[in-house]
Protein backbone atom coordinates (compact mmCIF):
# COMPACT_ATOMS: atom_id res chain seq x y z
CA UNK A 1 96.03 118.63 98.48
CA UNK A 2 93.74 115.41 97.83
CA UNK A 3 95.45 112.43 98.57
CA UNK A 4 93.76 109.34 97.10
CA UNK A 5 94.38 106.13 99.69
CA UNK A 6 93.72 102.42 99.02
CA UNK A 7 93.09 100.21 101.66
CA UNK A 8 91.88 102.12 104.13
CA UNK A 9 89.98 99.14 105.88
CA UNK A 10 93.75 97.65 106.46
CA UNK A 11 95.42 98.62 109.65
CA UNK A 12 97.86 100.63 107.44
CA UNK A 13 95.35 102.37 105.23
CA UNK A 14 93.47 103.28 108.47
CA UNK A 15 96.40 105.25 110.30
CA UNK A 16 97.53 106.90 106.86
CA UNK A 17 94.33 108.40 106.22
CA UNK A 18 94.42 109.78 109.69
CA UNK A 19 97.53 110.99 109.05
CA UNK A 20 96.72 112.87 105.97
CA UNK A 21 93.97 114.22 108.11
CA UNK A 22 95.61 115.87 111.34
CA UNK A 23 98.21 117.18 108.91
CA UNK A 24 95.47 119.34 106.79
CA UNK A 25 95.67 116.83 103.72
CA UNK A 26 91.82 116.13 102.00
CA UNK A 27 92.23 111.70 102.15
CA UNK A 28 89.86 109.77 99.79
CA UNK A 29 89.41 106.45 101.00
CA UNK A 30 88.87 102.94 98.97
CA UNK A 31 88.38 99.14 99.67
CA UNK A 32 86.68 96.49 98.47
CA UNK A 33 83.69 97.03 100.59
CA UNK A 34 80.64 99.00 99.72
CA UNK A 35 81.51 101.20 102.82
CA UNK A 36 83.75 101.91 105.07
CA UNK A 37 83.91 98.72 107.17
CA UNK A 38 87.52 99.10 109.46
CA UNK A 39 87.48 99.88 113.19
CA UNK A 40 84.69 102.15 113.83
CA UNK A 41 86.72 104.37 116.59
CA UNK A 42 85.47 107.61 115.32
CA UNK A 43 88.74 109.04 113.61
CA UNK A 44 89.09 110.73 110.65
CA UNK A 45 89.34 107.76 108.61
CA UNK A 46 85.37 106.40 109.53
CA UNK A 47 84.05 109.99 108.49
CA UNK A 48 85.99 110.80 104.78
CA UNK A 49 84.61 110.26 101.75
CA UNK A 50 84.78 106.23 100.98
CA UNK A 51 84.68 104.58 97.28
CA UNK A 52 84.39 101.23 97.07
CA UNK A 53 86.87 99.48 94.66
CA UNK A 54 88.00 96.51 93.37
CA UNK A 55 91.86 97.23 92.49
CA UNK A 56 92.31 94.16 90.41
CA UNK A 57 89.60 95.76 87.92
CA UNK A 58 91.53 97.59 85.31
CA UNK A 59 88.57 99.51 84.12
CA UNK A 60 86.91 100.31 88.00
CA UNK A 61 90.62 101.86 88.94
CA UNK A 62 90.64 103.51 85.89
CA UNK A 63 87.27 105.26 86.23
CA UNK A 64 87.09 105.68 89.71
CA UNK A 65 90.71 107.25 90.61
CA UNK A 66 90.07 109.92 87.34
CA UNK A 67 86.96 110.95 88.83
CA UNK A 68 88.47 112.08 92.01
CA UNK A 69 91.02 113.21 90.75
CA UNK A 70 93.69 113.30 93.53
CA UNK A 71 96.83 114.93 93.70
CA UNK A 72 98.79 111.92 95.08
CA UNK A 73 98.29 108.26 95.37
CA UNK A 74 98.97 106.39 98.30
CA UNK A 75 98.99 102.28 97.72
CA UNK A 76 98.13 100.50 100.98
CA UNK A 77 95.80 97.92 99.70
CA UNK A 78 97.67 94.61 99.45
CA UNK A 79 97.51 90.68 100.12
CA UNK A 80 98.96 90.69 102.95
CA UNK A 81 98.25 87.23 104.67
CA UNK A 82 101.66 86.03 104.39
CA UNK A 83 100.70 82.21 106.03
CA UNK A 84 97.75 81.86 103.77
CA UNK A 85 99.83 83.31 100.48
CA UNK A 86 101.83 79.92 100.17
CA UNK A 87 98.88 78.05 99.34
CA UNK A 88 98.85 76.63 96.03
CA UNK A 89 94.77 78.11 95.20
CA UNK A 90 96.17 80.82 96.56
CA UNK A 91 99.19 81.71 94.76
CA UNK A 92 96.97 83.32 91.68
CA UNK A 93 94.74 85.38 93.73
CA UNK A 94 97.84 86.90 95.92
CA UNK A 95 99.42 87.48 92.71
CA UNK A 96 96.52 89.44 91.00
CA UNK A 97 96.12 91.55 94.23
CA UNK A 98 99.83 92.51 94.65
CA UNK A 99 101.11 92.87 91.09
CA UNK A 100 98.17 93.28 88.58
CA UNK A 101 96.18 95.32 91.32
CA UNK A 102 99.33 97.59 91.93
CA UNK A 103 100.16 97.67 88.18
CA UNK A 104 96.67 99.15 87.33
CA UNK A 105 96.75 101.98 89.82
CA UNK A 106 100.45 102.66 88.88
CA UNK A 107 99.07 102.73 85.34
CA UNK A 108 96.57 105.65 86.28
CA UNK A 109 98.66 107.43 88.03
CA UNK A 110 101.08 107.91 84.83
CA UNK A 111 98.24 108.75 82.93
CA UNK A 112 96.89 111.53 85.48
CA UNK A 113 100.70 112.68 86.01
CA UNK A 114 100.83 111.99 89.62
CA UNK A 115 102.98 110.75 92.27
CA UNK A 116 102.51 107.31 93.67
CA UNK A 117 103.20 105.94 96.93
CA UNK A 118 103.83 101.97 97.00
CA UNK A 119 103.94 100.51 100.52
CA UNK A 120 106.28 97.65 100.34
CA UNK A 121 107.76 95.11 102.71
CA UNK A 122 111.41 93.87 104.10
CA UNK A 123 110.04 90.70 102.72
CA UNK A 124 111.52 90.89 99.11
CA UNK A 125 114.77 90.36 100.94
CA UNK A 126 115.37 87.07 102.35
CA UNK A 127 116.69 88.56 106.22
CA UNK A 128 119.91 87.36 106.01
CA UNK A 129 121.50 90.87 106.42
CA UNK A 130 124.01 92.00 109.56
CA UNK A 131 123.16 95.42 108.30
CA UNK A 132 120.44 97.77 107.12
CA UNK A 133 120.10 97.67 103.10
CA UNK A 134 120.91 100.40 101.49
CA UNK A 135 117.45 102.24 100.02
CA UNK A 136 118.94 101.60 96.32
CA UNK A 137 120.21 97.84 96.90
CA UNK A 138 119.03 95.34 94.59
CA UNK A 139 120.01 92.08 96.02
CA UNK A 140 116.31 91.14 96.29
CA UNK A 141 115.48 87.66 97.21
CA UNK A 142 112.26 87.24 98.60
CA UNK A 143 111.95 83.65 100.38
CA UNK A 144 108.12 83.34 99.54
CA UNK A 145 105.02 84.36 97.24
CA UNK A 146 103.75 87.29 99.77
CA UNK A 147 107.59 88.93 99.13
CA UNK A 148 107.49 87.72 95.12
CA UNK A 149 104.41 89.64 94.63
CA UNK A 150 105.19 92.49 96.64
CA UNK A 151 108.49 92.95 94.51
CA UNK A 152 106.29 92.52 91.61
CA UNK A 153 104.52 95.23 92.75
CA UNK A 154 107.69 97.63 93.03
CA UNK A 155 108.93 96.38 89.64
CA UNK A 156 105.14 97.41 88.31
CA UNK A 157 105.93 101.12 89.98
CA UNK A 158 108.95 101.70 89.04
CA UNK A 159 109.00 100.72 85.79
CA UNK A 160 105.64 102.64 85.08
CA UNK A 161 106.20 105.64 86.62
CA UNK A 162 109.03 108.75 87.03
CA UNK A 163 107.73 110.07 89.95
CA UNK A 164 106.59 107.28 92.87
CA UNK A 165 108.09 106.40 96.27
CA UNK A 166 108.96 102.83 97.76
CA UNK A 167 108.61 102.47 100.88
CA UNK A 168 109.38 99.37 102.77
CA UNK A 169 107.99 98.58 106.31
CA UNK A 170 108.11 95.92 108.94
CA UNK A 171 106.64 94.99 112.09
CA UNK A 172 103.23 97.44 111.79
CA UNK A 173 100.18 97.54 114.35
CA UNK A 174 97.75 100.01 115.26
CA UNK A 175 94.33 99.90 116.47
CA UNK A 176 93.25 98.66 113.30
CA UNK A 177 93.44 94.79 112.07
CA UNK A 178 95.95 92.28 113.33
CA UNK A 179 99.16 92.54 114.26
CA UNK A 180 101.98 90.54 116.57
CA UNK A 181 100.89 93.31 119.51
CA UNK A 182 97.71 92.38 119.76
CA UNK A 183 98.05 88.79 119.54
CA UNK A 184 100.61 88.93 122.14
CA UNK A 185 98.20 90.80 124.66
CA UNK A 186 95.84 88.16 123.44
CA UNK A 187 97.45 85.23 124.54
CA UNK A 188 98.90 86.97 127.12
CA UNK A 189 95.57 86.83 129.45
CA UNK A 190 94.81 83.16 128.20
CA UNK A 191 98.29 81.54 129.24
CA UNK A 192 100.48 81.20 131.98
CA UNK A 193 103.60 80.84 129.57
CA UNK A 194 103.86 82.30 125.91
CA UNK A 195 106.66 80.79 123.92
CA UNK A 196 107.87 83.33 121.18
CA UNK A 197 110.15 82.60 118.21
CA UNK A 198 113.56 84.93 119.26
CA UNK A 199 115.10 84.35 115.49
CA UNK A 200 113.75 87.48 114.24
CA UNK A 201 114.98 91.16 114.18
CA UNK A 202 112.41 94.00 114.35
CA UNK A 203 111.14 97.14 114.62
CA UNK A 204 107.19 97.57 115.56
């Protein structure tokens, strides 16, 4: 099976197409750089075969995805700079990435007939909870543009395709990009006291 993966420079797209790799799946990888250019720890992931694309470009995900030719789809690329989202000459770019880029790949995929995967976040809930949603609730109400866009996104895969999953995560690190880990061992060996918001609920 050939599994086409966005994002692969992410910290997400990195451990999926690792993933897809020690479980005997054939991973494509994409980004926006000419070539691979995440963690170079000698995985799976740093030796696959690499395109470089610009998801926002209708005709490039178009072209591109139909030549491989993959059995599944598996969306990690996203805006994912939640901070730096809520800027105002911002706003359009994180928009165009999360919804128009995730539109145009859902819109190949119903044209090749394959199953997409849509990585998606807690954030088009607003966290107000006492219990876990439900996987079909529908009480979204994302607080701010990062968990808009991202429920753009879903609304762009669901109502483009019959066969896609949603899946929503929280809390990820791995050895690739940034995450709260890492900056905690960070300023860990910098400080003699860390102070650490204890208002959120989570699962790394």
């Amino acid at each position: 099976m050939k599994v086409f993966v966005t994002g692969v420079n992410g910290q997400l797209g990195h451990d999926v197409m690792n993933e897809l790799a020690k479980r005997g799946y054939e991973g494509v990888g994409s980004d926006l750089a000419p070539e691979y250019a995440g963690v170079n720890d000698g995985t799976a992931v740093t030796k696959a075969p690499y395109m470089s694309l610009d998801i926002t470009d209708a005709d490039a995900v178009d072209k591109v995805i139909t030549e491989v030719n993959p059995d599944v789809i598996i969306h990690c690329a996203a805006w994912t700079a939640v901070d730096m989202a809520e800027d105002d000459d911002k706003v359009a770019a994180v928009r165009k990435v999360n919804v128009g880029g995730t539109q145009n790949i859902a819109n190949v995929a119903k044209k090749l007939d394959v199953p997409m995967v849509y990585l998606s976040t807690d954030y088009v809930f607003d966290g107000q909870g006492t219990k876990p949603w439900e996987p079909d609730f529908k009480g979204y109400k994302p607080l701010n543009v990062y968990g808009e866009t991202k429920l753009g996104g879903e609304k762009a895969v669901s109502d483009t395709l019959d066969k896609y999953f949603i899946v929503r995560i929280a809390w990820v690190f791995g050895i690739n990009g940034h995450n709260f880990i890492k900056t905690m061992l960070k300023v860990g060996t910098n400080h003699d006291e860390v102070k650490v918001v204890d208002d959120q609920i989570g699962t790394p």
